[in-house]
Protein backbone atom coordinates (compact mmCIF):
# COMPACT_ATOMS: atom_id res chain seq x y z
CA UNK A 1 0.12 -6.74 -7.51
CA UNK A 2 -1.93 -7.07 -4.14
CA UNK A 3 -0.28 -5.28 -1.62
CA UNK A 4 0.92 -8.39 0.54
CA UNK A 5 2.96 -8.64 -2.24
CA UNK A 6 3.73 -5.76 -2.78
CA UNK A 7 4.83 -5.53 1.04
CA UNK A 8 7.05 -8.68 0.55
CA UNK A 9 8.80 -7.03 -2.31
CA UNK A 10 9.21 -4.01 -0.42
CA UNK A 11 10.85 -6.27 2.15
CA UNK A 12 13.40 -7.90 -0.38
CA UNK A 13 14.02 -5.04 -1.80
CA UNK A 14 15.67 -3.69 1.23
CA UNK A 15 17.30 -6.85 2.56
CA UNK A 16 18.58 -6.61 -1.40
CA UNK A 17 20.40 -3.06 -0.57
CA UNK A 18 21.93 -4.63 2.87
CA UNK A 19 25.48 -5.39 1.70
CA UNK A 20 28.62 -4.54 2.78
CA UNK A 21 29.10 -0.66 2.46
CA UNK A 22 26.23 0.39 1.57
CA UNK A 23 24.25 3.36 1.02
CA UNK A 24 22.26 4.30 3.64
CA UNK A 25 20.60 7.53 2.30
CA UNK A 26 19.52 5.67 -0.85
CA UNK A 27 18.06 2.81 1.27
CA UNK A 28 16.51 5.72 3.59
CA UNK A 29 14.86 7.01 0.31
CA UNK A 30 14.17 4.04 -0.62
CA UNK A 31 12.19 3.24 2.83
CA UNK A 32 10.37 6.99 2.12
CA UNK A 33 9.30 6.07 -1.44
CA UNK A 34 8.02 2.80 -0.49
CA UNK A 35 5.72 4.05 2.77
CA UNK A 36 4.05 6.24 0.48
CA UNK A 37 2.85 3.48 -1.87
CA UNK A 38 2.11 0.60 0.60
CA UNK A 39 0.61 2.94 3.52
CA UNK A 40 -2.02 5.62 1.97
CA UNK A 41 0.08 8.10 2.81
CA UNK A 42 1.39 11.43 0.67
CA UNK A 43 4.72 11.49 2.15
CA UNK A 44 7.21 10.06 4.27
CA UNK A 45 10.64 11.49 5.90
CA UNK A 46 13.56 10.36 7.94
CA UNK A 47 15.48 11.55 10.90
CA UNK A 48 18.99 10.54 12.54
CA UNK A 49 20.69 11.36 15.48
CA UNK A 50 24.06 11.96 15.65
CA UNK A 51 26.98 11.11 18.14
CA UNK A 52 25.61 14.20 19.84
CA UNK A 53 22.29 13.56 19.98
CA UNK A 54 21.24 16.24 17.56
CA UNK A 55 18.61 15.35 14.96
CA UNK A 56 19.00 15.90 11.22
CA UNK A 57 16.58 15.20 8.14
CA UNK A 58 17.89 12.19 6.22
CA UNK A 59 15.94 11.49 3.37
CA UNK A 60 12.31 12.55 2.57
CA UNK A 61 9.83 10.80 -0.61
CA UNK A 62 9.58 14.66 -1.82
CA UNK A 63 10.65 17.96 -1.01
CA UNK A 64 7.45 19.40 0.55
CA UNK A 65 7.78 17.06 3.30
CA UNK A 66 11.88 17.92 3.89
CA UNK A 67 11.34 21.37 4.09
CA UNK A 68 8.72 20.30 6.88
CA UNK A 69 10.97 18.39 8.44
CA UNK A 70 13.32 20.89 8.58
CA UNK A 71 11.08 22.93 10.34
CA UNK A 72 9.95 20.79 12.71
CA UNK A 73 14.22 20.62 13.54
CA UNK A 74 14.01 24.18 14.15
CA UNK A 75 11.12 24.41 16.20
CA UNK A 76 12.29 21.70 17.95
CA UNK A 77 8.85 20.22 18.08
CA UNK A 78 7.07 17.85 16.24
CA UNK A 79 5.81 14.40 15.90
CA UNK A 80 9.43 13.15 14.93
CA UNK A 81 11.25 14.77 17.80
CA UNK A 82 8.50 13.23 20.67
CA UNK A 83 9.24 9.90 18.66
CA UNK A 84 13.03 10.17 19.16
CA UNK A 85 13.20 11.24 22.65
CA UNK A 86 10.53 8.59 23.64
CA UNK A 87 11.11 5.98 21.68
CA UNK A 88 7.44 5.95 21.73
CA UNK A 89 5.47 5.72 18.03
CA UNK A 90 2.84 9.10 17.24
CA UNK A 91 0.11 7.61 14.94
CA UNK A 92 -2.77 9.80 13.69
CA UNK A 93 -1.63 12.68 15.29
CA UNK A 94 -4.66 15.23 13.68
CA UNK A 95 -2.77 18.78 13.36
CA UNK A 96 -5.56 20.64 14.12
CA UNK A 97 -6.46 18.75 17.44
CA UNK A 98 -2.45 18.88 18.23
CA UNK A 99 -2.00 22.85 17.40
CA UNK A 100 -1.57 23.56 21.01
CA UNK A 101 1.48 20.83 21.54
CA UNK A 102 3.07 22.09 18.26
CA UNK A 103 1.76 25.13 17.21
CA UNK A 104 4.62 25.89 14.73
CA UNK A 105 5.00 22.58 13.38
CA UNK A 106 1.06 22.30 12.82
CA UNK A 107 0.61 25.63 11.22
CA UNK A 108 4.02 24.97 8.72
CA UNK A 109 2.62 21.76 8.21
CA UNK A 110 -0.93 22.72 6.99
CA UNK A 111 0.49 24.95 5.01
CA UNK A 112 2.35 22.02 2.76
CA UNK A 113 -1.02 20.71 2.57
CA UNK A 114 -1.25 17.78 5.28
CA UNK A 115 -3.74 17.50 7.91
CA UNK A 116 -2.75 14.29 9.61
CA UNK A 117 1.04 12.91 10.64
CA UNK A 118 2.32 9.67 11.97
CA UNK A 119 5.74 9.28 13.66
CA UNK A 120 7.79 5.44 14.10
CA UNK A 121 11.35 5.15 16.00
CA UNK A 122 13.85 3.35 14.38
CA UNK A 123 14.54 1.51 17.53
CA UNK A 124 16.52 -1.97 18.13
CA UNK A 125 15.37 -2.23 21.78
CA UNK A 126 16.90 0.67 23.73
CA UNK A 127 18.87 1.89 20.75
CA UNK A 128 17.25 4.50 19.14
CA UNK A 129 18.59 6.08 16.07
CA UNK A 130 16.15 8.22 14.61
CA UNK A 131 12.04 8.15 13.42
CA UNK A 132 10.03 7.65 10.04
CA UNK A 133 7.69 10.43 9.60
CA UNK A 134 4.31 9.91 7.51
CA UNK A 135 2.71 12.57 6.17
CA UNK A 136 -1.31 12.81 4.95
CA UNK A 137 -3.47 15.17 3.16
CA UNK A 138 -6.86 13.50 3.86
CA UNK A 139 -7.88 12.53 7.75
CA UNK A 140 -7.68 8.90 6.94
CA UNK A 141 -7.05 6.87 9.74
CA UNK A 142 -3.51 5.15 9.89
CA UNK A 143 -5.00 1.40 10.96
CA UNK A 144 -3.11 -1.21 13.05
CA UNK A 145 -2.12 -3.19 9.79
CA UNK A 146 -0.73 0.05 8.62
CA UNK A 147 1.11 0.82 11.99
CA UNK A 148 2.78 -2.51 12.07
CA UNK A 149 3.63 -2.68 8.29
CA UNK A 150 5.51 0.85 8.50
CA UNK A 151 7.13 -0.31 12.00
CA UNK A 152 8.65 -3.33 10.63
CA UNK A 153 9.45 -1.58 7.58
CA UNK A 154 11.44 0.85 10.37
CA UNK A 155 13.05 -1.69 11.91
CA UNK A 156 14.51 -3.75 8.96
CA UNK A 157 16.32 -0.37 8.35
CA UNK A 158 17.25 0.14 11.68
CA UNK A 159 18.93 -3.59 11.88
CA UNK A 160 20.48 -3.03 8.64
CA UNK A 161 21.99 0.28 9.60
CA UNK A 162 22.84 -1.30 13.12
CA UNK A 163 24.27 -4.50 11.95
CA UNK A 164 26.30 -3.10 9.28
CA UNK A 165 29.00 -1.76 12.05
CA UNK A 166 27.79 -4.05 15.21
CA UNK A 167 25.58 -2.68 17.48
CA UNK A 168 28.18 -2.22 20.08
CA UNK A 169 30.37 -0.52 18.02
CA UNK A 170 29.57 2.90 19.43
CA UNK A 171 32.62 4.91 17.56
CA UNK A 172 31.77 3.01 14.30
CA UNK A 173 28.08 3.67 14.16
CA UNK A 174 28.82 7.84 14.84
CA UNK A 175 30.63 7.78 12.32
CA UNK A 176 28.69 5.69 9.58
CA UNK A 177 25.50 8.05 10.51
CA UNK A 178 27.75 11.38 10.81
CA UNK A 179 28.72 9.78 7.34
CA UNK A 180 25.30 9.49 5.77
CA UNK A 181 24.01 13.21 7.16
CA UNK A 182 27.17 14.77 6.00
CA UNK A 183 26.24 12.64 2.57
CA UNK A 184 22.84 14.65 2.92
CA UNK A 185 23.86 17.95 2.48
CA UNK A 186 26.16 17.08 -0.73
CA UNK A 187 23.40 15.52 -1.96
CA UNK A 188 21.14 18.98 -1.39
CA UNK A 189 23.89 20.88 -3.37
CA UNK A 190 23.91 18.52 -6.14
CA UNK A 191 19.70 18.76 -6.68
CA UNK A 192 20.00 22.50 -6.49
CA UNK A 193 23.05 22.88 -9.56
CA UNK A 194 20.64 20.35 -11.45
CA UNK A 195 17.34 22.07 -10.74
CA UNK A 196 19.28 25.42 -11.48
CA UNK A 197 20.71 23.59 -14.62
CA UNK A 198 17.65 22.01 -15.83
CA UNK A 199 15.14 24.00 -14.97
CA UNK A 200 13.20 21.43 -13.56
CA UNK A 201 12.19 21.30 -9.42
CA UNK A 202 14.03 19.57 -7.00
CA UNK A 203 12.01 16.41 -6.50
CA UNK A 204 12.85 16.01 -10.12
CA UNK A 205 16.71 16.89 -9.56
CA UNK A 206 16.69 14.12 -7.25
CA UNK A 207 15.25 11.21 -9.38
CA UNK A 208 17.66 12.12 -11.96
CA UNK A 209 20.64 12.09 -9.89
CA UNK A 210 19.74 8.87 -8.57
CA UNK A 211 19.03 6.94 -11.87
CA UNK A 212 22.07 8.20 -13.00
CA UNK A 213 24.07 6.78 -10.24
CA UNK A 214 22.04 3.58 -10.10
CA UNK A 215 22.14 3.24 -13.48
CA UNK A 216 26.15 3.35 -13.10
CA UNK A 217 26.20 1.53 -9.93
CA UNK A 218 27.92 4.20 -8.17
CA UNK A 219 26.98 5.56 -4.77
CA UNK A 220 24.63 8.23 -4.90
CA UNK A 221 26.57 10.66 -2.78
CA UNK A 222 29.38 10.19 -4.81
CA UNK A 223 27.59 11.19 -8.04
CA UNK A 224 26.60 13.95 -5.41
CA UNK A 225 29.52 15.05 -4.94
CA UNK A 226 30.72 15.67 -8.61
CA UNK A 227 27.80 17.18 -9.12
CA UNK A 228 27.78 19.78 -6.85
CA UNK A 229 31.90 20.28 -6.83
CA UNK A 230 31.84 21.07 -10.17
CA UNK A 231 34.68 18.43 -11.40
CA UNK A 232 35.83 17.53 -14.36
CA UNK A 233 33.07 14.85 -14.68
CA UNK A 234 30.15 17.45 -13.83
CA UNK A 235 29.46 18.59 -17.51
CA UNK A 236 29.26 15.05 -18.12
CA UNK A 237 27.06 13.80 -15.34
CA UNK A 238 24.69 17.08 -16.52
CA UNK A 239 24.44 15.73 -20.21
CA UNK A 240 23.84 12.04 -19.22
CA UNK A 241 20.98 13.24 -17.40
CA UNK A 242 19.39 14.08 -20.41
């Protein structure tokens, strides 16, 4: 498949997920998993901000580039966090070159094995609800093809997220995004009992936990949540896994 087409899948596949109530971290990971194949990239991430302004990590395409994201949340510094409080997009950001204006970031960052980031807003004009971060391993240069691709990829999320409770609903959208970070940590808890479980890393947790809910059609932090309460349906989610 050339990767026009591959980008106008990409594009259908989202609008696809767009229907009343629906998931937003699984479309987030969705957006993550699909940056890395169309835009040379090794990994992608995603930020929100909550009713209070505070960033959280959303979704990430693997668990290398969470655990940098999370860092970057502590530090308070970072490609993502300029991209928020801007609105402004980061593209090619070399961490050596940009040790200086994120010296913890860079350093934690090298250390997962990239040497380049990229940052887009997921902005509807003023609104600003979080970033897309893009992670590389190799100093290839993000082009403007690239750029725009991810951006619109960015902002079909950011409509879809937006639209879903009307973009004047201030109360509504808190709460949906509130919703969807609290849905994060479940999910967290539910890859580490199957990783535990398993024996298998987290990245791997994840994929299973997902095909098993999309195989079911059930919402991914629902499956989440069995998982990682232990109910009555946990042995059983465990062994379907299988």
């Amino acid at each position: 498949m050339t990767r026009e087409r591959q980008l106008v899948a990409t594009f259908v596949e989202v609008a696809d997920t767009l229907v009343d109530d629906f998931d937003v971290i699984d479309l987030l990971h969705t957006l993550a998993e699909r940056c890395v194949q169309l835009l040379d990239v090794e990994a992608a991430g995603i930020m929100l901000i909550d009713q209070r302004g505070q960033l959280h990590a959303a979704a990430a395409s693997t668990e290398n580039a969470r655990l940098v994201e999370l860092f970057e949340l502590q530090s308070d510094a970072g490609p993502c966090v300029d991209c928020c409080r801007s609105g402004e997009a980061v593209v090619n950001a070399d961490l050596e070159a940009e040790a200086e204006r994120w010296p913890r970031f860079a350093e934690a960052a090298r250390r997962s094995g990239f040497v380049a980031v990229h940052a887009l807003p997921l902005r509807l004009r003023d609104t600003v609800i979080g970033a897309l971060n893009l992670f590389s391993s190799a100093r290839r240069v993000l082009n403007d093809d690239d750029a725009r691709a991810g951006q619109a990829l960015a902002d079909v999320a950011t409509i879809g997220i937006l639209a879903q409770r009307g973009l004047h609903q201030a109360e509504l959208l808190a709460a949906q995004l509130q919703g969807a970070l609290t849905s994060r940590i479940v999910i967290e808890q539910a890859k580490g009992v199957l990783a535990e479980r398993r024996a298998i890393d987290v990245d791997e947790a994840f994929e299973l936990l997902r095909g098993y809910a999309r195989r079911r059609n059930l919402r991914l932090s629902d499956v989440a949540r069995e998982v990682a309460e232990g109910s009555a349906t946990a042995s059983e989610l465990l062994q379907a896994c299988e």
